[in-house]
C-alpha atoms as a PDB file:
ATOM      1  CA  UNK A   1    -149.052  80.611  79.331  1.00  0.00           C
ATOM      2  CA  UNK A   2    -147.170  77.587  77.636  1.00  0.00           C
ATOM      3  CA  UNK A   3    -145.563  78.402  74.093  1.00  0.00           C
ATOM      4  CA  UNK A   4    -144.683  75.130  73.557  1.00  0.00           C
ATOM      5  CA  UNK A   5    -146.214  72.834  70.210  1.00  0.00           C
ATOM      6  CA  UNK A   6    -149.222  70.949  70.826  1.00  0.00           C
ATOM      7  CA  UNK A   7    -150.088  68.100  68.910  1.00  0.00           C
ATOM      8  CA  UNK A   8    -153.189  66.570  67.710  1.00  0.00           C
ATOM      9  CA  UNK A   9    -153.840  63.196  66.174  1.00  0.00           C
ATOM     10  CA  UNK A  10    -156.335  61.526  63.693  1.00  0.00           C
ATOM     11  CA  UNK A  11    -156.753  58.739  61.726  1.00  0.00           C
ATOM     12  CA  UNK A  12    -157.334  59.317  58.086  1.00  0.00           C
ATOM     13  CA  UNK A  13    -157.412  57.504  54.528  1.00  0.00           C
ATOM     14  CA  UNK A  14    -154.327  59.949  53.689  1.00  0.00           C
ATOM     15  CA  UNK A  15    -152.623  56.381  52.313  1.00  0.00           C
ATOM     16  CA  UNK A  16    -150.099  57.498  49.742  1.00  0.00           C
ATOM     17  CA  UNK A  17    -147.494  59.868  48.998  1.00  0.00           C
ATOM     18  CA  UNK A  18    -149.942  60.906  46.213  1.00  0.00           C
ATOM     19  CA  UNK A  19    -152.674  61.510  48.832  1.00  0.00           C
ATOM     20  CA  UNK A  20    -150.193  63.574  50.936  1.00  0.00           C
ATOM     21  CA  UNK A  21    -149.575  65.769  48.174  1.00  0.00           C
ATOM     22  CA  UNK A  22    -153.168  66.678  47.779  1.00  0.00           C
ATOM     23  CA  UNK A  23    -153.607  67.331  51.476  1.00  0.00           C
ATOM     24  CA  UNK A  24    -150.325  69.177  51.985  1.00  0.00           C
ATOM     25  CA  UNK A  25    -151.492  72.770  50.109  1.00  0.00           C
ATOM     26  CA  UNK A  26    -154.643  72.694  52.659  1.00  0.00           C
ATOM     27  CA  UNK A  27    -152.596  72.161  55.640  1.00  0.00           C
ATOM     28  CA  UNK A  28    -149.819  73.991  54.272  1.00  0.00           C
ATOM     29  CA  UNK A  29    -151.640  77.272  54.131  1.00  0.00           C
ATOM     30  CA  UNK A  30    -154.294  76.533  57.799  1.00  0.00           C
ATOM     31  CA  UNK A  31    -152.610  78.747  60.111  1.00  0.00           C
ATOM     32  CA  UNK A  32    -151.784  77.719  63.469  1.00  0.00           C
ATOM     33  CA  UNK A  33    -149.805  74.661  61.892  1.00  0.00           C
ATOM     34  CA  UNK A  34    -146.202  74.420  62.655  1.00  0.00           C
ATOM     35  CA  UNK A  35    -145.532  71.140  61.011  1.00  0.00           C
ATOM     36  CA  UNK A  36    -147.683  67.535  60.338  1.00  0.00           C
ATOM     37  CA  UNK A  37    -146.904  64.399  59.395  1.00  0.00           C
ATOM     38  CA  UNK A  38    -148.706  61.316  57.910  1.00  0.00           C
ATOM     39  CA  UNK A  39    -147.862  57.762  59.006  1.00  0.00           C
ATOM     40  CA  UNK A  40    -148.900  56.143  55.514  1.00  0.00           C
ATOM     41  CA  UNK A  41    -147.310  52.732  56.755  1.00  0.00           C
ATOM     42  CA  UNK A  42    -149.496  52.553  60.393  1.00  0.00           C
ATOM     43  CA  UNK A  43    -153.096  51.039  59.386  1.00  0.00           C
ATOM     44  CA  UNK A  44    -155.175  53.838  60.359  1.00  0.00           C
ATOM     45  CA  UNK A  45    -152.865  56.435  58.151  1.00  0.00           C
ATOM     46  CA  UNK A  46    -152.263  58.667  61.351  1.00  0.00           C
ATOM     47  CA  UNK A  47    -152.183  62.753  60.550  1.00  0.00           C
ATOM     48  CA  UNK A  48    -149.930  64.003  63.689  1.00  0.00           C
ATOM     49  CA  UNK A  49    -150.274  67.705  63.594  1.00  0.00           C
ATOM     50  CA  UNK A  50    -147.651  69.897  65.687  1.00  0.00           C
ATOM     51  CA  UNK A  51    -149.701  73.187  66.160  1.00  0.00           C
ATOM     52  CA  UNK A  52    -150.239  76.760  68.031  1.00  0.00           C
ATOM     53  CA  UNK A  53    -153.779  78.797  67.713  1.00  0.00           C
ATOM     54  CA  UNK A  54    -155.838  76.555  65.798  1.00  0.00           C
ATOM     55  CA  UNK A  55    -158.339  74.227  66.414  1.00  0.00           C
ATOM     56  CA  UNK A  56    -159.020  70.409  66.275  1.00  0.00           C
ATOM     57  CA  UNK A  57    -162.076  71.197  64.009  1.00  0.00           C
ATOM     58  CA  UNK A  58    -160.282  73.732  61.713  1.00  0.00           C
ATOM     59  CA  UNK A  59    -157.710  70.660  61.124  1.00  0.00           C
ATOM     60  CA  UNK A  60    -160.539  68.689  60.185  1.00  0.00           C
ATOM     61  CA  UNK A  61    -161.977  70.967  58.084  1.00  0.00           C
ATOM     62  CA  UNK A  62    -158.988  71.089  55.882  1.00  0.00           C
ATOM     63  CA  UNK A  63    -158.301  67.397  55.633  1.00  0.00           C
ATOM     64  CA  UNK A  64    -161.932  67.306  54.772  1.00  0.00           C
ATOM     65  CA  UNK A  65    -161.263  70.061  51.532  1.00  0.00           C
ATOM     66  CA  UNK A  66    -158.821  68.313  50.463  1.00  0.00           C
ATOM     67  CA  UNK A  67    -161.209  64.977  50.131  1.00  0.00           C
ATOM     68  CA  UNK A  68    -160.197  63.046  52.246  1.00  0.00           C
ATOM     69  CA  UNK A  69    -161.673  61.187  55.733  1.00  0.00           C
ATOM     70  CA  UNK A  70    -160.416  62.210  59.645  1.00  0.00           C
ATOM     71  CA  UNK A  71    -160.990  61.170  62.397  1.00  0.00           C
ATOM     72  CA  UNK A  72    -160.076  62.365  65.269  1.00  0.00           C
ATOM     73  CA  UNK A  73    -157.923  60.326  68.085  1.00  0.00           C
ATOM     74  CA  UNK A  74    -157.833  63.314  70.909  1.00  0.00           C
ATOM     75  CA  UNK A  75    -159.006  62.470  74.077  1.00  0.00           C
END
């Protein structure tokens, strides 16, 4: 069984520091999240998402709380 951090990607509308800080308490607090990241400078404001135990819709769901649009980029 691999341990190791698997990541997810999606593109969002997450385009501001302002907008991170209103998604960060949702994926703050989803367990299964180790650490994520939002590339506000890339044009489709990718959410990378380092993770163990949760799911691709779960992420989704909490981006989605929060207000905001994802989409995912996982093959």
């Amino acid at each position: 069984m691999e341990n190791k951090n698997q990541v997810f990607q999606f593109k969002t509308n997450i385009n501001c520091s302002g907008c991170v800080a209103a998604v960060a308490p949702h994926l703050n607090n989803a367990e299964g999240i180790e650490n994520w990241t939002v590339d506000t400078a890339n044009k489709d404001k990718i959410l990378t998402v380092q993770f163990v135990g949760i799911s691709e819709e779960q992420v989704i769901d909490a981006v989605q709380k929060a207000g905001y649009k994802i989409e995912s980029l996982n093959k």
